[in-house]
PDB file of N, CA and C in Angstrom:
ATOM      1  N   UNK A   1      88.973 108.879 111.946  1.00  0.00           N
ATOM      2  CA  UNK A   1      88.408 110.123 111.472  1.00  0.00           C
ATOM      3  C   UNK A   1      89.380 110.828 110.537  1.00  0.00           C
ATOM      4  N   UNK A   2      90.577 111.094 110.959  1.00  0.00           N
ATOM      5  CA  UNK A   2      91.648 111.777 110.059  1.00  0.00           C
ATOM      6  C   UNK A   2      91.486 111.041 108.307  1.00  0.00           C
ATOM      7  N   UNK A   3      91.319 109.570 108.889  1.00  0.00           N
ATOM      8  CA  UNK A   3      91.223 108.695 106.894  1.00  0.00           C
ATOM      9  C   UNK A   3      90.335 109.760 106.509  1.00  0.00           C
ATOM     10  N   UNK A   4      89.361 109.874 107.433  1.00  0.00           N
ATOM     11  CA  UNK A   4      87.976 110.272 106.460  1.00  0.00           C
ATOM     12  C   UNK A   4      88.150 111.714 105.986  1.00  0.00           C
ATOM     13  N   UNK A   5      88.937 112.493 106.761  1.00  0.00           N
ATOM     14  CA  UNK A   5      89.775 114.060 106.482  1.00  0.00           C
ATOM     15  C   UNK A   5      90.341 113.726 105.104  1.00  0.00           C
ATOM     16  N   UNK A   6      91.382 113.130 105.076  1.00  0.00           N
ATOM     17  CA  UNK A   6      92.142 112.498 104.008  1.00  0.00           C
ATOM     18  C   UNK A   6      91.330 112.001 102.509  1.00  0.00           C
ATOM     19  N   UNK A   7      90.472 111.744 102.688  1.00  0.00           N
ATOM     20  CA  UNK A   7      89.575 110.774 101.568  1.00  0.00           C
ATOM     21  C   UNK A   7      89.151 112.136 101.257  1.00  0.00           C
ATOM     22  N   UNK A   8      88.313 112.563 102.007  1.00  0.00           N
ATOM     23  CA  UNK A   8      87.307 114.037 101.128  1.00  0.00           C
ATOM     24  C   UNK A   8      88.228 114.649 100.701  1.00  0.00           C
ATOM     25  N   UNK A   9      89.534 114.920 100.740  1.00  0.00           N
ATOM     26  CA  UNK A   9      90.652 116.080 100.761  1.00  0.00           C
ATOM     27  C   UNK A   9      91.139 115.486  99.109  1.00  0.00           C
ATOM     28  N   UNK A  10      91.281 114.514  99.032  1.00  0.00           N
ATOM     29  CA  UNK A  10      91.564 113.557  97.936  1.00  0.00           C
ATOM     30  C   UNK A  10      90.578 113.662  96.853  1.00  0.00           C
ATOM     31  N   UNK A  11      89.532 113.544  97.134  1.00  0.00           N
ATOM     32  CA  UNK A  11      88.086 113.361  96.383  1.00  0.00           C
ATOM     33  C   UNK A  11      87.887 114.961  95.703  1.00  0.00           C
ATOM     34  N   UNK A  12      87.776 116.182  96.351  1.00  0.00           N
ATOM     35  CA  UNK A  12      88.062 117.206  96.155  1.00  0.00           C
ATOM     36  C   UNK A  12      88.924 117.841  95.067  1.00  0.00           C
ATOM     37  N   UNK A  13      90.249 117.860  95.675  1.00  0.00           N
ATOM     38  CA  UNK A  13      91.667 117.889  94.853  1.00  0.00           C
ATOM     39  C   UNK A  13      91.150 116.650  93.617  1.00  0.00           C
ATOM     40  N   UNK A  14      90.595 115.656  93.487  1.00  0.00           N
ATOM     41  CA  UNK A  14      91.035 115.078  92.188  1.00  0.00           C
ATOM     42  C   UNK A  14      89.460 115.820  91.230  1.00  0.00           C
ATOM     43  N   UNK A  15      88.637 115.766  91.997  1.00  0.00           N
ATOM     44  CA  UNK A  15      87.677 116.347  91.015  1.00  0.00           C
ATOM     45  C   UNK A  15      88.111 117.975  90.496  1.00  0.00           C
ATOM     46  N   UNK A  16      88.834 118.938  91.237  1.00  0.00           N
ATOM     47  CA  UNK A  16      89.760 119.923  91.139  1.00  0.00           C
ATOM     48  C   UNK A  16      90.293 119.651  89.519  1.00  0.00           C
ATOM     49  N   UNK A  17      91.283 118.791  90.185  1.00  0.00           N
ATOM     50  CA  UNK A  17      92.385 118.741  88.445  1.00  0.00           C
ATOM     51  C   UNK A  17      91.306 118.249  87.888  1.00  0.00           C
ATOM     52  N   UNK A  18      90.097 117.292  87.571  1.00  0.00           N
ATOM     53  CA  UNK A  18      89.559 116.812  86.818  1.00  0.00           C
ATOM     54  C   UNK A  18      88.866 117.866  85.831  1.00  0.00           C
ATOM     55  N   UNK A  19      88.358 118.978  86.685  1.00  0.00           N
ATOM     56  CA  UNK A  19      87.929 119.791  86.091  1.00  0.00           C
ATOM     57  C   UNK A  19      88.989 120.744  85.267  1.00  0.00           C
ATOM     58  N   UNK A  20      89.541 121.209  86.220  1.00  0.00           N
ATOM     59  CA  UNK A  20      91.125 122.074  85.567  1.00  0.00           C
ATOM     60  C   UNK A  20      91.603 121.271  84.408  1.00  0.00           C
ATOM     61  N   UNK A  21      91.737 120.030  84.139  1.00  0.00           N
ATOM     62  CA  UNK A  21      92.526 119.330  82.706  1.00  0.00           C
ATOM     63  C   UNK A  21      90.884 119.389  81.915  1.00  0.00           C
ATOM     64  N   UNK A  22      89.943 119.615  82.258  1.00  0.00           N
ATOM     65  CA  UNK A  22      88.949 119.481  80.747  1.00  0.00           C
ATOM     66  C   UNK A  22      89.070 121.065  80.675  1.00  0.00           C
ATOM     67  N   UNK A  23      89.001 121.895  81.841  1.00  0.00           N
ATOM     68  CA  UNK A  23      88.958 123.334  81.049  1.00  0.00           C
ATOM     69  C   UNK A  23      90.292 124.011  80.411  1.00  0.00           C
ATOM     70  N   UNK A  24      91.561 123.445  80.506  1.00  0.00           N
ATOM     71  CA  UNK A  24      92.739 123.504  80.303  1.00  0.00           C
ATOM     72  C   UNK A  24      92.754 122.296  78.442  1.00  0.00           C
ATOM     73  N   UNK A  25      91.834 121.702  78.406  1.00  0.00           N
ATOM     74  CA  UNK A  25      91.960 121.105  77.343  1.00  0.00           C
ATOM     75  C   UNK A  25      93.267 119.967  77.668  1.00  0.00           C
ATOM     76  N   UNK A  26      93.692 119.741  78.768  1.00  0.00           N
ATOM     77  CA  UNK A  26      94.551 118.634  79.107  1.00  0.00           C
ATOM     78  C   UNK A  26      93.914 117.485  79.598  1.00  0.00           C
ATOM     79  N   UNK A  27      93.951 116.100  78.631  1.00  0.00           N
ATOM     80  CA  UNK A  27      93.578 114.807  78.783  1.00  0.00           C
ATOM     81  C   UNK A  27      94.023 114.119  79.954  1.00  0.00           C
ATOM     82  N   UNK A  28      95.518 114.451  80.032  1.00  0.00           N
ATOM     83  CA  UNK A  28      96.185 113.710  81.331  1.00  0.00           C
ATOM     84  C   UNK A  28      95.450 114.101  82.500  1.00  0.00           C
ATOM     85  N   UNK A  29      95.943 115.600  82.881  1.00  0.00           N
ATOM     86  CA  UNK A  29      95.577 116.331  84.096  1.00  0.00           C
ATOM     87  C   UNK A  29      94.155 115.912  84.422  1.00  0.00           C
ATOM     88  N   UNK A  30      93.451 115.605  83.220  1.00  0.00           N
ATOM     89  CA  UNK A  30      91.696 115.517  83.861  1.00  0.00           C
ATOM     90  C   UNK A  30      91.863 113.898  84.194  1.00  0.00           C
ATOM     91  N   UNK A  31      92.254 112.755  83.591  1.00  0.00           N
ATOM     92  CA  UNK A  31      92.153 111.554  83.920  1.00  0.00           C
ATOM     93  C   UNK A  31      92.752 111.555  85.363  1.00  0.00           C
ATOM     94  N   UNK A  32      93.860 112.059  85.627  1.00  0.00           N
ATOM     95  CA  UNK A  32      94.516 111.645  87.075  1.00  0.00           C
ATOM     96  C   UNK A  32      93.667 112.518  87.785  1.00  0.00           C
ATOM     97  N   UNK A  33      92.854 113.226  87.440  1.00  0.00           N
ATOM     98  CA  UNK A  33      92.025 113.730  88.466  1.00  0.00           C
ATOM     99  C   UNK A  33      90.892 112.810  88.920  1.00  0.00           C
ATOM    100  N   UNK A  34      90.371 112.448  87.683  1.00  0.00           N
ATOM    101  CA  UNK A  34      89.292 111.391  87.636  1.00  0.00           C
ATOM    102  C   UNK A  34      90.015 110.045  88.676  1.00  0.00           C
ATOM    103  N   UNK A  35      90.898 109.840  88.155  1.00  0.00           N
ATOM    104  CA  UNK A  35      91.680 108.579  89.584  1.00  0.00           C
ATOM    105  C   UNK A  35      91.438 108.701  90.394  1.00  0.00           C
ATOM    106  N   UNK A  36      92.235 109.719  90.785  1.00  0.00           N
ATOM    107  CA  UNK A  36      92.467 110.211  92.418  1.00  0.00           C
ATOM    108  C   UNK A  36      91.376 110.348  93.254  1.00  0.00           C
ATOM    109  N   UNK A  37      90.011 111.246  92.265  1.00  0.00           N
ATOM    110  CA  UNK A  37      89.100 111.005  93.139  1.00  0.00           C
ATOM    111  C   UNK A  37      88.023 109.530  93.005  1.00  0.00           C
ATOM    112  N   UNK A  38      88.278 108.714  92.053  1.00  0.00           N
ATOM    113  CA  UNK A  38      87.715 107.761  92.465  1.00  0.00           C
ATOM    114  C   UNK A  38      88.293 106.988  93.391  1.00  0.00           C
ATOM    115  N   UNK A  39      89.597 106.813  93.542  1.00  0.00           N
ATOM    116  CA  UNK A  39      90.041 106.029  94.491  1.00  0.00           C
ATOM    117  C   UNK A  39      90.129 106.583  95.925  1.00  0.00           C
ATOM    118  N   UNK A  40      89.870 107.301  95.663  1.00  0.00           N
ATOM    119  CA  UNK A  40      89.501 108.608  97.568  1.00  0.00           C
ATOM    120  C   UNK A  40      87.843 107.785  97.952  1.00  0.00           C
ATOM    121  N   UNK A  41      87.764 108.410  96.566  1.00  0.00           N
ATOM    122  CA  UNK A  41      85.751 107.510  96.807  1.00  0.00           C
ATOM    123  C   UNK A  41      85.625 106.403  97.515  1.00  0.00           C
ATOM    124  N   UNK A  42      86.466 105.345  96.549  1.00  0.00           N
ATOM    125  CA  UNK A  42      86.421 104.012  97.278  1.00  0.00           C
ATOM    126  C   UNK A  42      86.971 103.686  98.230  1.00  0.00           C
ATOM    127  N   UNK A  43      88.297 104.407  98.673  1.00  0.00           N
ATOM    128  CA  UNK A  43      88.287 103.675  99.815  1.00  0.00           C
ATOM    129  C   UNK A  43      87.704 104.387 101.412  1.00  0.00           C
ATOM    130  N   UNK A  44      86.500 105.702 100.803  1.00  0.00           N
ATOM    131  CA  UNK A  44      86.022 105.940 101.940  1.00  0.00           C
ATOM    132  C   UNK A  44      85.133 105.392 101.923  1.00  0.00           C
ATOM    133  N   UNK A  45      84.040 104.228 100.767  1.00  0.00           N
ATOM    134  CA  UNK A  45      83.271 103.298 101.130  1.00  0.00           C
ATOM    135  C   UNK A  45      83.931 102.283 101.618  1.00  0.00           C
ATOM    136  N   UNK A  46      85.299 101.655 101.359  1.00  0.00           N
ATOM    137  CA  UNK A  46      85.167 100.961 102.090  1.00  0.00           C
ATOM    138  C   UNK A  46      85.674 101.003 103.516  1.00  0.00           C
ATOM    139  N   UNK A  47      85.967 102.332 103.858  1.00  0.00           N
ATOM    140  CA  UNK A  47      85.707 102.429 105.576  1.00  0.00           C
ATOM    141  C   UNK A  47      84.262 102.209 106.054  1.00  0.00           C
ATOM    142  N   UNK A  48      83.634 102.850 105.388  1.00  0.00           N
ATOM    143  CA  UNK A  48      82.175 103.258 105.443  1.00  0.00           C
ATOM    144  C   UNK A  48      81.518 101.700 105.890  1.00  0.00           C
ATOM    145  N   UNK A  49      82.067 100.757 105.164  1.00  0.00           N
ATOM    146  CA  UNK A  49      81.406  99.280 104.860  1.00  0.00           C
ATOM    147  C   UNK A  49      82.113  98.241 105.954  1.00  0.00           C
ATOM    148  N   UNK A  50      83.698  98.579 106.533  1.00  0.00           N
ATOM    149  CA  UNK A  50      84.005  97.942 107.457  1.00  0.00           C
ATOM    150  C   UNK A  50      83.617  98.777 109.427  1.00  0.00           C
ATOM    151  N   UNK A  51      83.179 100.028 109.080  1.00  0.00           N
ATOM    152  CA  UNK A  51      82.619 100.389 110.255  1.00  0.00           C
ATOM    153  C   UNK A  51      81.599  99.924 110.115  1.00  0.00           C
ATOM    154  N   UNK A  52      80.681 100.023 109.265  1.00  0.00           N
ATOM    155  CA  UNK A  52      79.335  99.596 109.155  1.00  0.00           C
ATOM    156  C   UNK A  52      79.357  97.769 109.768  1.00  0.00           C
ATOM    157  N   UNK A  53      80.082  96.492 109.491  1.00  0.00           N
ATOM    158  CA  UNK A  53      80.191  95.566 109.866  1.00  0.00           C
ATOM    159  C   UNK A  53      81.185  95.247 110.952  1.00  0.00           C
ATOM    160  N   UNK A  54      81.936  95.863 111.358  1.00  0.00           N
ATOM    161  CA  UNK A  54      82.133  95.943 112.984  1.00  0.00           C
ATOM    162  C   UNK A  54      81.300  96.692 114.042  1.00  0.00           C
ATOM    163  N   UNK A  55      80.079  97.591 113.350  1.00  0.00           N
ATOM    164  CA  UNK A  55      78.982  97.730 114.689  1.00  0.00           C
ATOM    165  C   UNK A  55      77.728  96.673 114.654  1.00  0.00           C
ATOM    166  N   UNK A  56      77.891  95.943 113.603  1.00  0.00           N
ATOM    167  CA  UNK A  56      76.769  94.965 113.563  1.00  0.00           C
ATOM    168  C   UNK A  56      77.342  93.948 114.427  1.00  0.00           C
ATOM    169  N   UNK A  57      78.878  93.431 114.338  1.00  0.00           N
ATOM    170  CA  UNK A  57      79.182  92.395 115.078  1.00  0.00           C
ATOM    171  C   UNK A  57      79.242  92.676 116.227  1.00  0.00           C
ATOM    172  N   UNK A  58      79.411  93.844 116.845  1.00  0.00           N
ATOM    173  CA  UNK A  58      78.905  94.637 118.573  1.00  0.00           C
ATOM    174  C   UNK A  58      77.789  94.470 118.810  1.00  0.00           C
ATOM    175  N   UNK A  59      77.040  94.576 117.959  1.00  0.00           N
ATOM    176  CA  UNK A  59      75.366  94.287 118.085  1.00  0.00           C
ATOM    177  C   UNK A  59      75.026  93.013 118.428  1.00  0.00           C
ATOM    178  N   UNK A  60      75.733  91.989 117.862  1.00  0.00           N
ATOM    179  CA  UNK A  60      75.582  90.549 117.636  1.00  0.00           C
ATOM    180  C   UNK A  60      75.827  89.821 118.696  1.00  0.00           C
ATOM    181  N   UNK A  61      77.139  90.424 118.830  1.00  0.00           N
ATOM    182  CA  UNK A  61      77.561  89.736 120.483  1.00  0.00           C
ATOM    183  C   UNK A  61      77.162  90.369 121.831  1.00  0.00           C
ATOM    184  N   UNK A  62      77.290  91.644 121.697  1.00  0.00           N
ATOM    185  CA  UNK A  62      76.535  92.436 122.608  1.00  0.00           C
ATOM    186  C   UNK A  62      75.036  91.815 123.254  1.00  0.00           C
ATOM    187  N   UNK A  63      74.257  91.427 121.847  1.00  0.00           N
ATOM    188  CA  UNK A  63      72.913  90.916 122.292  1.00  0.00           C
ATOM    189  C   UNK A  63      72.892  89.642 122.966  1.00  0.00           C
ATOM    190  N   UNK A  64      73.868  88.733 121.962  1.00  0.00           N
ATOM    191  CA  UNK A  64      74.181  87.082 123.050  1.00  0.00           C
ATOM    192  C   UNK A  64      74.361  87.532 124.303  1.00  0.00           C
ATOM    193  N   UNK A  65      75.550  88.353 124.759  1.00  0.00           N
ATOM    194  CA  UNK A  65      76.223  88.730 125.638  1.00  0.00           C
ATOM    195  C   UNK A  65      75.075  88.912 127.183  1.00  0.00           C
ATOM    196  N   UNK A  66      74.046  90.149 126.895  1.00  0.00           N
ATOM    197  CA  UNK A  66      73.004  90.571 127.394  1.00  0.00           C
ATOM    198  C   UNK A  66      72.060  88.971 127.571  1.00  0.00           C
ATOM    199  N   UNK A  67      71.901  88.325 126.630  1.00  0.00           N
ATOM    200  CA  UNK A  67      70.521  87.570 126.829  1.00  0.00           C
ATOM    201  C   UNK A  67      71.682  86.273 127.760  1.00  0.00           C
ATOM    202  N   UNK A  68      72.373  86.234 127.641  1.00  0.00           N
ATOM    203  CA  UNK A  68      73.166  84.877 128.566  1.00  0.00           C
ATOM    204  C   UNK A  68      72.882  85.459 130.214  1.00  0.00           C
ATOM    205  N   UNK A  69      73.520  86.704 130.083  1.00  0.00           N
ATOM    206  CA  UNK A  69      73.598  87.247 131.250  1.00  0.00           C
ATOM    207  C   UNK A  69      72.188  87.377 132.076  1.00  0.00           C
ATOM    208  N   UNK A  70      70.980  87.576 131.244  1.00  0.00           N
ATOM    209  CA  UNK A  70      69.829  88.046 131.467  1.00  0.00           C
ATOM    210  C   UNK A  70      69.351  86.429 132.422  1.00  0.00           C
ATOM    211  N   UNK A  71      69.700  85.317 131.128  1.00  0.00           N
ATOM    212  CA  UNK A  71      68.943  84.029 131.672  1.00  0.00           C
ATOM    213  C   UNK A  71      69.639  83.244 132.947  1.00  0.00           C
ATOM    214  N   UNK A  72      71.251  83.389 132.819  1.00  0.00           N
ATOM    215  CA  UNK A  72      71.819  82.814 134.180  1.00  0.00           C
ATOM    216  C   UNK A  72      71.894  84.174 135.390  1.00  0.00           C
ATOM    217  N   UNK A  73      71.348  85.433 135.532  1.00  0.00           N
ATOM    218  CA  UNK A  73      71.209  86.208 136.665  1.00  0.00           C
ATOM    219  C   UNK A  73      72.634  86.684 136.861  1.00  0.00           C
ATOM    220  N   UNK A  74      73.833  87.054 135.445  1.00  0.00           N
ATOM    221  CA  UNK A  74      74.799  87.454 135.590  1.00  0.00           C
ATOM    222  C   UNK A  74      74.847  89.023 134.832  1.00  0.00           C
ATOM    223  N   UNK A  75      74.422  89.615 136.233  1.00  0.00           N
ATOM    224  CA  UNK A  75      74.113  91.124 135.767  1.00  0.00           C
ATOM    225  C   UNK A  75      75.571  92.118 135.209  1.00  0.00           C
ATOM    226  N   UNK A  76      76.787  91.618 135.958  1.00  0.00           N
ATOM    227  CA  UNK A  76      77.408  92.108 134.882  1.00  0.00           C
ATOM    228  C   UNK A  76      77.597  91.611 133.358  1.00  0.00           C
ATOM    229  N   UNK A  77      77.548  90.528 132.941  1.00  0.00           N
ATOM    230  CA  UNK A  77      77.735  90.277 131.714  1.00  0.00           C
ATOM    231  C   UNK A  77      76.518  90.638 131.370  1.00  0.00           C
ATOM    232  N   UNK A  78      75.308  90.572 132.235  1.00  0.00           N
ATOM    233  CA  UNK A  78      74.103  91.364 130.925  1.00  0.00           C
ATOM    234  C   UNK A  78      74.503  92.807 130.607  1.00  0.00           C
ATOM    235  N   UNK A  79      74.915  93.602 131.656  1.00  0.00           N
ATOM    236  CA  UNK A  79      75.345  95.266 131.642  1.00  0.00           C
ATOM    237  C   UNK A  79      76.566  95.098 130.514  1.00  0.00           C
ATOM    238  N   UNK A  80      77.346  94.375 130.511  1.00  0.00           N
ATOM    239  CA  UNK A  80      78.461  94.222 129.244  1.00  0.00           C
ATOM    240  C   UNK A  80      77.803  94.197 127.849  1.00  0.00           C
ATOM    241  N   UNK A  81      77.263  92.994 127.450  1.00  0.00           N
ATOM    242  CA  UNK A  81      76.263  93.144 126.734  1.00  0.00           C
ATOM    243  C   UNK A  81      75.487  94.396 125.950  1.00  0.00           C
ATOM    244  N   UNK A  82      75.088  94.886 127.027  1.00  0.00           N
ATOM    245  CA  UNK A  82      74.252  96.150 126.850  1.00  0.00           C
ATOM    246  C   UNK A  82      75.200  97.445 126.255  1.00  0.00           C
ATOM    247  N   UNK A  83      76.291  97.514 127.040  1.00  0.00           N
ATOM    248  CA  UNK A  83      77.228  98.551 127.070  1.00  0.00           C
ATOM    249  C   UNK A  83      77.721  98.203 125.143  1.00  0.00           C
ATOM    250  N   UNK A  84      78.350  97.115 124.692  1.00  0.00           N
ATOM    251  CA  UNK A  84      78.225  96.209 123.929  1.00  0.00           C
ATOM    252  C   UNK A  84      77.718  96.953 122.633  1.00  0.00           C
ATOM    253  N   UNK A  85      76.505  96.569 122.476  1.00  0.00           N
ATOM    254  CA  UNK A  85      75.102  97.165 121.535  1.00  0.00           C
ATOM    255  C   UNK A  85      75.149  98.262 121.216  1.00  0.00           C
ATOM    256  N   UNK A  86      75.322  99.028 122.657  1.00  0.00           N
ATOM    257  CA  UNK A  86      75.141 100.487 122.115  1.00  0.00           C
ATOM    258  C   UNK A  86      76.497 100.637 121.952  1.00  0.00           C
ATOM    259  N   UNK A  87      78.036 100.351 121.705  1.00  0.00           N
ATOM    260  CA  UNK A  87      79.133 100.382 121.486  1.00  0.00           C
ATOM    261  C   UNK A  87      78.799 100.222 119.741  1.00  0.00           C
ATOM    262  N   UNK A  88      78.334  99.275 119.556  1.00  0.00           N
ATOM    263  CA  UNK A  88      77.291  98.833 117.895  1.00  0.00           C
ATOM    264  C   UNK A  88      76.853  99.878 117.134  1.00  0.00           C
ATOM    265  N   UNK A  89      75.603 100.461 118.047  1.00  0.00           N
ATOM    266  CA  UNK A  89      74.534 101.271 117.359  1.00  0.00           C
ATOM    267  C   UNK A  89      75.719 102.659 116.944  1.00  0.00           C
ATOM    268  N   UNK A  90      76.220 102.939 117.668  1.00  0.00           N
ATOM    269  CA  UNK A  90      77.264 104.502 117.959  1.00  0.00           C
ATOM    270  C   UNK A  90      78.164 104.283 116.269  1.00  0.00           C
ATOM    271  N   UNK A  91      78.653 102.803 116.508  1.00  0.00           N
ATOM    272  CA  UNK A  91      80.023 102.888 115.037  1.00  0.00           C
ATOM    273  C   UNK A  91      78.980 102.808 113.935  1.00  0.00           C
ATOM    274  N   UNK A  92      77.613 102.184 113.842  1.00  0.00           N
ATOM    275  CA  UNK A  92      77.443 102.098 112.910  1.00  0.00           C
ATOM    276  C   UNK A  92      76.389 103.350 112.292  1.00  0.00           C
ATOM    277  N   UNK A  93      76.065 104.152 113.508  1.00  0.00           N
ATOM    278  CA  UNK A  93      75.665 105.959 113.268  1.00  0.00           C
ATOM    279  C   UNK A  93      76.540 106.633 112.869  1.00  0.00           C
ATOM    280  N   UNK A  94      77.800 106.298 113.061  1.00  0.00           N
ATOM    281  CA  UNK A  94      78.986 107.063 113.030  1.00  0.00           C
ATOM    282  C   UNK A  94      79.309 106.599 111.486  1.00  0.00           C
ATOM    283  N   UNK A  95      79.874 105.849 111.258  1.00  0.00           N
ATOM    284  CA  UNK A  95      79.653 104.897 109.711  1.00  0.00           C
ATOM    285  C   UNK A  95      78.685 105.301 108.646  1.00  0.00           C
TER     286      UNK A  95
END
């Protein structure tokens, strides 16, 4: 969560100077603004994109997990499973 504090804080501040160097008539000040916040951008997609594919793989195994458990009558590994999924659904709501 703090990255994601960090990224908007970044994204902000660079669109900030971006604006401040075009109304200042400064080329530099607006490009490193333009940086800063694209690279805040990207790398809060790509948190965005590796939470997003570590709750699918909770999902994935979670569901094996559940249906093994379901067919050999091993109620904790189906309850693991389960616990599992919705461990899934949560990162990738959260994501």
């Amino acid at each position: 969560m703090s990255e994601q504090i960090t990224n908007a804080f970044h994204s902000a501040l660079g669109g900030a100077k971006q604006s401040l160097g075009r109304a200042v008539g400064s080329e530099q000040l607006a490009a490193e603004g333009a940086a800063e916040k694209a690279t805040a951008e990207t790398r809060s997609a790509t948190q965005t994109a590796q939470g997003q594919a570590q709750g699918l793989a909770d999902n994935i195994t979670g569901r094996a997990k559940s249906t093994v458990g379901a067919a050999t009558g091993t109620h904790t590994l189906e309850t693991k499973g389960h616990l599992q999924q919705t461990a899934g659904d949560v990162r990738r709501t959260v994501n």
